[in-house]
N, C-alpha and C. Protein backbone atom coordinates (compact mmCIF):
# COMPACT_ATOMS: atom_id res chain seq x y z
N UNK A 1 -72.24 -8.30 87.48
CA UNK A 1 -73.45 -7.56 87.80
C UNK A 1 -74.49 -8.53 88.34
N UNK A 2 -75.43 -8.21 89.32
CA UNK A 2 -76.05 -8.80 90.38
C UNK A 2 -77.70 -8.08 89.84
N UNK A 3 -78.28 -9.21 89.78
CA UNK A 3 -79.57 -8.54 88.61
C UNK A 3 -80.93 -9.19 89.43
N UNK A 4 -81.45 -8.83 89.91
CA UNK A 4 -82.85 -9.51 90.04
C UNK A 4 -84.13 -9.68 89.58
N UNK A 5 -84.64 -10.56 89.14
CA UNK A 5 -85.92 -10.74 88.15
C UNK A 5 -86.92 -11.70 88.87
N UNK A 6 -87.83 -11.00 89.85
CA UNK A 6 -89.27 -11.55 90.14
C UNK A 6 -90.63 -10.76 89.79
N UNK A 7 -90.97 -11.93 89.59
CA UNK A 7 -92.30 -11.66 89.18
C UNK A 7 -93.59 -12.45 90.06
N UNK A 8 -94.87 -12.42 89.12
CA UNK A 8 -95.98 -12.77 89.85
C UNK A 8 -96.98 -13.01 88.38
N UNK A 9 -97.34 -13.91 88.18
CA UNK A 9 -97.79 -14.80 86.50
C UNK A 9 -99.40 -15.72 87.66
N UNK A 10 -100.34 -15.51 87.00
CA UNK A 10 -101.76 -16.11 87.25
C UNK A 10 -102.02 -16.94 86.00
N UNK A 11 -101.52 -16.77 85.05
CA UNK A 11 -102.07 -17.75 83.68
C UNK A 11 -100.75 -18.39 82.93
N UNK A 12 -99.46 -18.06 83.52
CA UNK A 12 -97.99 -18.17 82.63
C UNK A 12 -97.42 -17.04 81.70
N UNK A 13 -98.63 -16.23 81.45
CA UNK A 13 -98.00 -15.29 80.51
C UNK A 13 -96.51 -14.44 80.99
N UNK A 14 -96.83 -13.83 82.17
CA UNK A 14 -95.69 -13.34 82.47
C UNK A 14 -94.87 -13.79 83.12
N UNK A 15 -94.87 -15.02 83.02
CA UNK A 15 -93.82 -16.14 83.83
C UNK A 15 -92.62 -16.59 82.34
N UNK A 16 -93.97 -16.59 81.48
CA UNK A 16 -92.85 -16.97 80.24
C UNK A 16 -91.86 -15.80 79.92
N UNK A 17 -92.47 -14.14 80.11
CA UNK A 17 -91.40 -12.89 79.58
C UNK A 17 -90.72 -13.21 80.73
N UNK A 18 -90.70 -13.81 82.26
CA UNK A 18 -89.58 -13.75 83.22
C UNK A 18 -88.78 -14.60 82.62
N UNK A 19 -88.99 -15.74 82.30
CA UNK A 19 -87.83 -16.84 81.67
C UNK A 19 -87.47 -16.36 80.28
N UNK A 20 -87.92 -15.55 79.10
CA UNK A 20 -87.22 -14.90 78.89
C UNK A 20 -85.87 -13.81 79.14
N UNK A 21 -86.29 -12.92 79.73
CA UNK A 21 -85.71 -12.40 80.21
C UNK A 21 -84.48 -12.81 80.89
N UNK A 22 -84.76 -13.87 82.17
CA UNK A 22 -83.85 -14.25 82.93
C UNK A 22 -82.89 -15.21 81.65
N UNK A 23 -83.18 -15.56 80.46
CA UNK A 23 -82.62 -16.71 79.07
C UNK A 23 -81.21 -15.99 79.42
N UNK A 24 -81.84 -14.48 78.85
CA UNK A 24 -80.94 -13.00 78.22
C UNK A 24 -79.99 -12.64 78.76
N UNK A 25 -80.57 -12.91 80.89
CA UNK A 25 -79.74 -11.86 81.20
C UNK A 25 -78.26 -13.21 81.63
N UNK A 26 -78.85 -14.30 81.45
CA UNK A 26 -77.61 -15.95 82.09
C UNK A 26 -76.84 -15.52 80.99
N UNK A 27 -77.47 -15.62 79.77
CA UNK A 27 -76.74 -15.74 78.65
C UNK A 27 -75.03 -14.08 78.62
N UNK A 28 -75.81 -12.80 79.72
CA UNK A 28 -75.22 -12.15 79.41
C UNK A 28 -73.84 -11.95 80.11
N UNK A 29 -74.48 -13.32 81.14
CA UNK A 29 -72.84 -13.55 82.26
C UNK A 29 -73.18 -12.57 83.25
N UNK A 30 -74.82 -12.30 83.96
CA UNK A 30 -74.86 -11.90 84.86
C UNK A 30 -74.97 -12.50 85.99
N UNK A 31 -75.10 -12.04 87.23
CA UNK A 31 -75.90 -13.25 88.59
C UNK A 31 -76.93 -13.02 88.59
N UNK A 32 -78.13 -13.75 88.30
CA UNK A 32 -78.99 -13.88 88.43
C UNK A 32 -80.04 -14.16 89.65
N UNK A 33 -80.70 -13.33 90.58
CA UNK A 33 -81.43 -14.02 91.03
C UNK A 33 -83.05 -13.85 90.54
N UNK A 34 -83.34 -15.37 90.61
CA UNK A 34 -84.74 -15.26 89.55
C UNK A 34 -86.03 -15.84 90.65
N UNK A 35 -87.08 -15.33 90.79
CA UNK A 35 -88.31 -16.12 91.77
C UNK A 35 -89.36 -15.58 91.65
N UNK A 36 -90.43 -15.74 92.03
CA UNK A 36 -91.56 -14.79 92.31
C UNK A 36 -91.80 -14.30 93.24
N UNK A 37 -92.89 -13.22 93.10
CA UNK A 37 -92.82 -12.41 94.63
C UNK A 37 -93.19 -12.96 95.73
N UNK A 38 -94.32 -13.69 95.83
CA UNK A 38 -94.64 -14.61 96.97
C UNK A 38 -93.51 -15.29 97.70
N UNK A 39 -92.24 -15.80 97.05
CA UNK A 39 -91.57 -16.18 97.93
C UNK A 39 -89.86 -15.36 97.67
N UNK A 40 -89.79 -14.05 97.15
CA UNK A 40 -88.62 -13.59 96.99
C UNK A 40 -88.01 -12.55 98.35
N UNK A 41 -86.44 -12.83 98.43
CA UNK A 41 -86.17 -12.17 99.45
C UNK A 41 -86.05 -10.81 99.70
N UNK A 42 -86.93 -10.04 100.35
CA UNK A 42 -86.45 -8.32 100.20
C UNK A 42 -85.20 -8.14 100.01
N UNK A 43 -84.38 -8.47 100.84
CA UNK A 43 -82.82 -7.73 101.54
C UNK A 43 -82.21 -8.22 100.06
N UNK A 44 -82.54 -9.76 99.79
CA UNK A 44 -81.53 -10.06 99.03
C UNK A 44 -81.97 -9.29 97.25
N UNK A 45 -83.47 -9.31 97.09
CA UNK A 45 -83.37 -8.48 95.83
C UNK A 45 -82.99 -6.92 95.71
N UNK A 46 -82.87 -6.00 96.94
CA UNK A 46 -83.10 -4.87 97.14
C UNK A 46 -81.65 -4.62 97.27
N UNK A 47 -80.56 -5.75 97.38
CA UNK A 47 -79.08 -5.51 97.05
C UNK A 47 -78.23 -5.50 95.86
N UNK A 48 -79.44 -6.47 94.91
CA UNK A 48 -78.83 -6.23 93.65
C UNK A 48 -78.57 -4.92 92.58
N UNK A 49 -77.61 -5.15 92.14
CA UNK A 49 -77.60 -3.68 90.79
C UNK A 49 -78.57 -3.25 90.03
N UNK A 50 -79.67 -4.20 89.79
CA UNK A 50 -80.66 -3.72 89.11
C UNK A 50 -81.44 -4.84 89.90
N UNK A 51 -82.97 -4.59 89.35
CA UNK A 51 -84.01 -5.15 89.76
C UNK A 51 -85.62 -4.75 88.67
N UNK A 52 -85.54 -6.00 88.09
CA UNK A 52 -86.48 -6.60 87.10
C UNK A 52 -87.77 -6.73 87.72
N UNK A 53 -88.96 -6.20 87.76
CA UNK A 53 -90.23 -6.70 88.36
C UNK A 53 -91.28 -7.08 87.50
N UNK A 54 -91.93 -8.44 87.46
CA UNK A 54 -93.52 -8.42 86.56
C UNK A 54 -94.16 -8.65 87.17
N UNK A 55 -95.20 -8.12 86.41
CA UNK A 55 -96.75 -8.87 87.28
C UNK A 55 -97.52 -8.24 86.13
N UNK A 56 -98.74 -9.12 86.29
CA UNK A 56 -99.45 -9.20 84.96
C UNK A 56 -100.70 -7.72 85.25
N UNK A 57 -101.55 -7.38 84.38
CA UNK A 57 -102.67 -6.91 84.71
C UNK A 57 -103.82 -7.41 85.28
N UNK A 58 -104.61 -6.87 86.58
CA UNK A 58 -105.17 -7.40 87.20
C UNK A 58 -106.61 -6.86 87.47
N UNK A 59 -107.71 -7.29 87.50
CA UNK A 59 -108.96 -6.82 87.33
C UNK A 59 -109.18 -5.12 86.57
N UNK A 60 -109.29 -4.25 87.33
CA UNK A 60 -109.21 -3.06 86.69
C UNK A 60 -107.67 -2.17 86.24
N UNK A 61 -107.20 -3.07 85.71
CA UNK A 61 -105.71 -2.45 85.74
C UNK A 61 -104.73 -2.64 87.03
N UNK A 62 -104.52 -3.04 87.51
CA UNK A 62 -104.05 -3.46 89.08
C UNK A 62 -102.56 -4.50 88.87
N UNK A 63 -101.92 -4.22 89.50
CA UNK A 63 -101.36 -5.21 90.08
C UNK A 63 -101.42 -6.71 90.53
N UNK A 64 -100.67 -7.64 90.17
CA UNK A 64 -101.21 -9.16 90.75
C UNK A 64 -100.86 -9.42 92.52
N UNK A 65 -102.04 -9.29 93.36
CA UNK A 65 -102.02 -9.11 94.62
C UNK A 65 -100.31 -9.50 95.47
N UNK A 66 -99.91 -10.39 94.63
CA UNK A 66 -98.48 -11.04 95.64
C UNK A 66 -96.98 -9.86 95.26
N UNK A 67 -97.56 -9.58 93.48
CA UNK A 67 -96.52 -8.18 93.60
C UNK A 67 -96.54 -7.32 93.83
N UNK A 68 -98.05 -6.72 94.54
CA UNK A 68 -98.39 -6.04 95.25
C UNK A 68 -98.02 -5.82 96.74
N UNK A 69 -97.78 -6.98 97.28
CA UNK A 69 -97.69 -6.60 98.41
C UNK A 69 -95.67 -6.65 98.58
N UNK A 70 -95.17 -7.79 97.45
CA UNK A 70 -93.76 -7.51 97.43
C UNK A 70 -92.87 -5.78 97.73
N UNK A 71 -94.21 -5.15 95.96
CA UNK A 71 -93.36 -4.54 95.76
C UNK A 71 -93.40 -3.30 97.18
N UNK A 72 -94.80 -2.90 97.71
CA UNK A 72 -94.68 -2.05 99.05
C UNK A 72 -93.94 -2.95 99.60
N UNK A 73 -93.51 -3.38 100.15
CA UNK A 73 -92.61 -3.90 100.97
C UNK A 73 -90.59 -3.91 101.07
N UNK A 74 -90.63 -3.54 99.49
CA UNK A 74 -89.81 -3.21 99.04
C UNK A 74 -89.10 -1.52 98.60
N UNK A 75 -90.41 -0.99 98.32
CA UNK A 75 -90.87 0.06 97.86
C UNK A 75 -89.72 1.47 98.45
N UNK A 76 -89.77 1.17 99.99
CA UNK A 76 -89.09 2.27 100.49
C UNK A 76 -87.26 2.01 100.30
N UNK A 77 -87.04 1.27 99.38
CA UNK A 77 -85.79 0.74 99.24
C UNK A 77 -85.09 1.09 98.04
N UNK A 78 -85.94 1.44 97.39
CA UNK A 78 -85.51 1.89 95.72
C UNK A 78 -85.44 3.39 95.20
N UNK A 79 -84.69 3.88 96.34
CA UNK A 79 -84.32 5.14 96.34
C UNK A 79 -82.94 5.15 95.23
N UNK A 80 -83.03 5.81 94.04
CA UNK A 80 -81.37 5.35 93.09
C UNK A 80 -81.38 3.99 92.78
N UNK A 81 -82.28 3.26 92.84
CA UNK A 81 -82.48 1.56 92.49
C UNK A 81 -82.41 1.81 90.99
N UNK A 82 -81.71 0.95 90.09
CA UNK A 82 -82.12 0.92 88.85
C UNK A 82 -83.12 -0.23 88.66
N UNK A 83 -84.39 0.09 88.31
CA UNK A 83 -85.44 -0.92 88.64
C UNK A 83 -86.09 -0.60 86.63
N UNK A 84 -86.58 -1.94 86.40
CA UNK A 84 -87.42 -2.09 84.98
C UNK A 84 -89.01 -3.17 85.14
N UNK A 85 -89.86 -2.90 84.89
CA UNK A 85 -90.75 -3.41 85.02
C UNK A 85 -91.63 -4.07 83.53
N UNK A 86 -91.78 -4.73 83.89
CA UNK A 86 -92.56 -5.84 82.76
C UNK A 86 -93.77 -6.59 83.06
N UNK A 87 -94.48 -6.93 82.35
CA UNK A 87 -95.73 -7.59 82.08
C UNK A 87 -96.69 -7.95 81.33
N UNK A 88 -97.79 -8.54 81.58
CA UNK A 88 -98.74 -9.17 80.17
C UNK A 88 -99.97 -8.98 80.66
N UNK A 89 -100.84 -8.39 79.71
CA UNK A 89 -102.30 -8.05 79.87
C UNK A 89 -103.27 -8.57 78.98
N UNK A 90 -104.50 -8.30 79.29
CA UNK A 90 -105.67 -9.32 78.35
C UNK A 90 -106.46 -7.73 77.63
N UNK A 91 -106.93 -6.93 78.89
CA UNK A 91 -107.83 -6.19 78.01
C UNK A 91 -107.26 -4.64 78.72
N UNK A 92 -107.50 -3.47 78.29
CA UNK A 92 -107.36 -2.39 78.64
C UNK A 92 -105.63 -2.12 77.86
N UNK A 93 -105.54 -0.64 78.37
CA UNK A 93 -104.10 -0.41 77.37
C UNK A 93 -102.91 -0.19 78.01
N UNK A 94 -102.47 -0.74 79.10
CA UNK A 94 -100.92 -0.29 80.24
C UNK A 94 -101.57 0.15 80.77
N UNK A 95 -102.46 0.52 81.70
CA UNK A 95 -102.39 1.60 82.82
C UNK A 95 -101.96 1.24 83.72
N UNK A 96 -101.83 -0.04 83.84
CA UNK A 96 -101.18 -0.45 85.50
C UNK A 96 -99.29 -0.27 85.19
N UNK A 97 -99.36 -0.61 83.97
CA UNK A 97 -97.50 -0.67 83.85
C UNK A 97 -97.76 1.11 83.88
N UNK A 98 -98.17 1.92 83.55
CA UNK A 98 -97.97 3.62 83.70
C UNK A 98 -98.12 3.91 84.84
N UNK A 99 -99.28 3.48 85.99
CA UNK A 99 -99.45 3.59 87.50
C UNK A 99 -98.15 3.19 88.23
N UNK A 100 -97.38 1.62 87.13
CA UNK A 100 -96.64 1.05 88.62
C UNK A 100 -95.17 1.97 87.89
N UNK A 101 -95.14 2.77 86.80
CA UNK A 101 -93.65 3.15 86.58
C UNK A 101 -93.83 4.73 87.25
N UNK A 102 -95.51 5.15 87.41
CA UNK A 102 -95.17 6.67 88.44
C UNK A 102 -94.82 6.25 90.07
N UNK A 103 -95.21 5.06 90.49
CA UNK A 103 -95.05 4.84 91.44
C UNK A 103 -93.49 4.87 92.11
N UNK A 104 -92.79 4.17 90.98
CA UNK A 104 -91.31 3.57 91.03
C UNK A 104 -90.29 5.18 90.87
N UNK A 105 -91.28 5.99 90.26
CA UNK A 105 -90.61 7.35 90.15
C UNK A 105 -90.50 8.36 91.54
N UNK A 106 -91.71 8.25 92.00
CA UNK A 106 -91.99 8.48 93.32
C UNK A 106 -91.35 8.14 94.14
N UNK A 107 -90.84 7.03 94.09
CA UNK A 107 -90.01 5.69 95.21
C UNK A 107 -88.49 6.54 94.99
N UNK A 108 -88.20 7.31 93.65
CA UNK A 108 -86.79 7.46 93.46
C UNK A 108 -85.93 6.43 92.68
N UNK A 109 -86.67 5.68 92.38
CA UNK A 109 -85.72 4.48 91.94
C UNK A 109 -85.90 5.56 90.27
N UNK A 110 -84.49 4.81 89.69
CA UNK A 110 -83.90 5.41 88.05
C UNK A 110 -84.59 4.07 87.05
N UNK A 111 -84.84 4.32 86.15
CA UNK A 111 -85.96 3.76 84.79
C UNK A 111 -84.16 2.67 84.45
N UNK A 112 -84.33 1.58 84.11
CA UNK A 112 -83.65 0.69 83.83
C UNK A 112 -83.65 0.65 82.18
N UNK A 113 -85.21 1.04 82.06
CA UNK A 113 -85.57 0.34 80.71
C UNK A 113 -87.25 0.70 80.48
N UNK A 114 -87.28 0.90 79.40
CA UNK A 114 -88.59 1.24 79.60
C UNK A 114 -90.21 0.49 79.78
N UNK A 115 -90.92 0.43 79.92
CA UNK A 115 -91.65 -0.58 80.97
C UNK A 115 -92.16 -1.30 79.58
N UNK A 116 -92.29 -2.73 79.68
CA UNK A 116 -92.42 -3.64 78.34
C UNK A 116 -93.63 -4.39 78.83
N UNK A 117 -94.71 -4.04 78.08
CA UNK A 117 -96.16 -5.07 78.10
C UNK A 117 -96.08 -6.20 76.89
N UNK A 118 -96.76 -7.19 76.88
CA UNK A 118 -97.30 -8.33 76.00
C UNK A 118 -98.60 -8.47 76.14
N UNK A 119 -99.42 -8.30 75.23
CA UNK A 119 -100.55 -9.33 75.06
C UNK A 119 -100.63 -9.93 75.10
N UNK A 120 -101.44 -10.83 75.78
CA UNK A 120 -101.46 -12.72 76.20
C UNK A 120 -100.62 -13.12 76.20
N UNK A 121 -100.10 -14.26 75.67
CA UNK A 121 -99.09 -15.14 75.45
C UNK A 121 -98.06 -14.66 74.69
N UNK A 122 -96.92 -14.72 75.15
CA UNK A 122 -95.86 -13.83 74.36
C UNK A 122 -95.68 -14.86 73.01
N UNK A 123 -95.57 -14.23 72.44
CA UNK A 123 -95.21 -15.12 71.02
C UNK A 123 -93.82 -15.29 70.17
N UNK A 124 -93.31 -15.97 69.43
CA UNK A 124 -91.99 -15.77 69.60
C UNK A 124 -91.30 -14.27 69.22
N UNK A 125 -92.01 -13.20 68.82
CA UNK A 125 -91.29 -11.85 68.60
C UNK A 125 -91.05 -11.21 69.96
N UNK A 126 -92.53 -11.39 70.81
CA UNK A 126 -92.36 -11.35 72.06
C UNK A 126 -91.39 -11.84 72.69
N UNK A 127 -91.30 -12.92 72.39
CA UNK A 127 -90.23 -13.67 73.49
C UNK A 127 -88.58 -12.76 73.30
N UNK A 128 -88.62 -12.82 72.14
CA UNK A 128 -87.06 -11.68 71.15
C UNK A 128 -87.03 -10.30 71.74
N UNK A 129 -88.59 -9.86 71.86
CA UNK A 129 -88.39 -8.28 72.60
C UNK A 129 -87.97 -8.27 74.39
N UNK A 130 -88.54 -9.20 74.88
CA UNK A 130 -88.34 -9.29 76.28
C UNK A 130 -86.49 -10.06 76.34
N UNK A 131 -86.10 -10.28 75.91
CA UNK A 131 -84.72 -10.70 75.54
C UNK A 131 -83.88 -9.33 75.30
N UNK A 132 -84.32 -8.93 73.82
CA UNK A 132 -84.00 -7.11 74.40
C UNK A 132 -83.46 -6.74 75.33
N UNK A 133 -85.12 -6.22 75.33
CA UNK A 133 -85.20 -5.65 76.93
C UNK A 133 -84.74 -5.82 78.06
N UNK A 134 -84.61 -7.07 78.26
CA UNK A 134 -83.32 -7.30 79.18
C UNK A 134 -82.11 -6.77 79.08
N UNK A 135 -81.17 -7.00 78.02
CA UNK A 135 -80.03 -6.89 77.99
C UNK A 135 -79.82 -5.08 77.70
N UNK A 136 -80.86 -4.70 77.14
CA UNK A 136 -81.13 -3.12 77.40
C UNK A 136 -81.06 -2.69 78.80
N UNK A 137 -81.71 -3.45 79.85
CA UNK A 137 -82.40 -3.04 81.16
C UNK A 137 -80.56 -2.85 81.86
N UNK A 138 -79.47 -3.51 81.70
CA UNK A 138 -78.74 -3.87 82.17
C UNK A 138 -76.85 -3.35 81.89
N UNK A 139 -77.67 -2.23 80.78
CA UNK A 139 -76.43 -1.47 80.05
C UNK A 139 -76.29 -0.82 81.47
């Protein structure tokens, strides 16, 4: 299985649930491709079996501008995509992970997993749930 996990991290927080995650999914004997959005390949993430996205919360609930512009760019591609989304926030309660999983519904893409936030710095239970969640995302 051919798995892709990029993201987009401004402080590390959600850079650390990507290297989680990506720990989970090596460990699970998948292919991994792992990067951030700023420099990840459309064609080549938009071929894999699944597809992992983070990005943290961003001023008013938002998106972090580079997975922003990934994920439109990608967006019209995830028609039947099994896609899971993840991320880490400071203040407010998910609305951007609830905005970006109606979005992904819209797009057609199928729920992998259900969308996994952290507060700040994942901590080590955190780190155990995004490990999960991975290997959940990938049944």
């Amino acid at each position: 299985m051919k798995v892709a996990v990029i993201y987009a991290s401004t402080t590390g927080n959600t850079e650390a649930m990507a290297n989680a995650v990506h720990e989970a999914l090596s460990a699970s004997g998948a292919e991994v491709v792992f990067g951030t959005a700023d420099s990840a390949d459309k064609a080549t993430v938009t071929g894999c079996d699944v597809i992992l996205l983070g990005s943290p919360a961003m001023g008013d609930e938002i998106l972090e501008d580079t997975m922003e512009e990934f994920y439109v760019a990608i967006e019209g591609s995830l028609n039947g995509k099994k896609v899971g989304i993840f991320g880490s926030y400071d203040w407010g309660d998910g609305q951007w992970l609830r905005d970006w999983n109606d979005r992904l519904s819209s797009a057609g893409a199928v729920s992998a997993a259900e969308p996994l936030m952290v507060h700040l710095t994942p901590e080590d239970a955190d780190v155990e749930k995004c490990k999960a969640w991975a290997s959940s995302a990938i049944k």
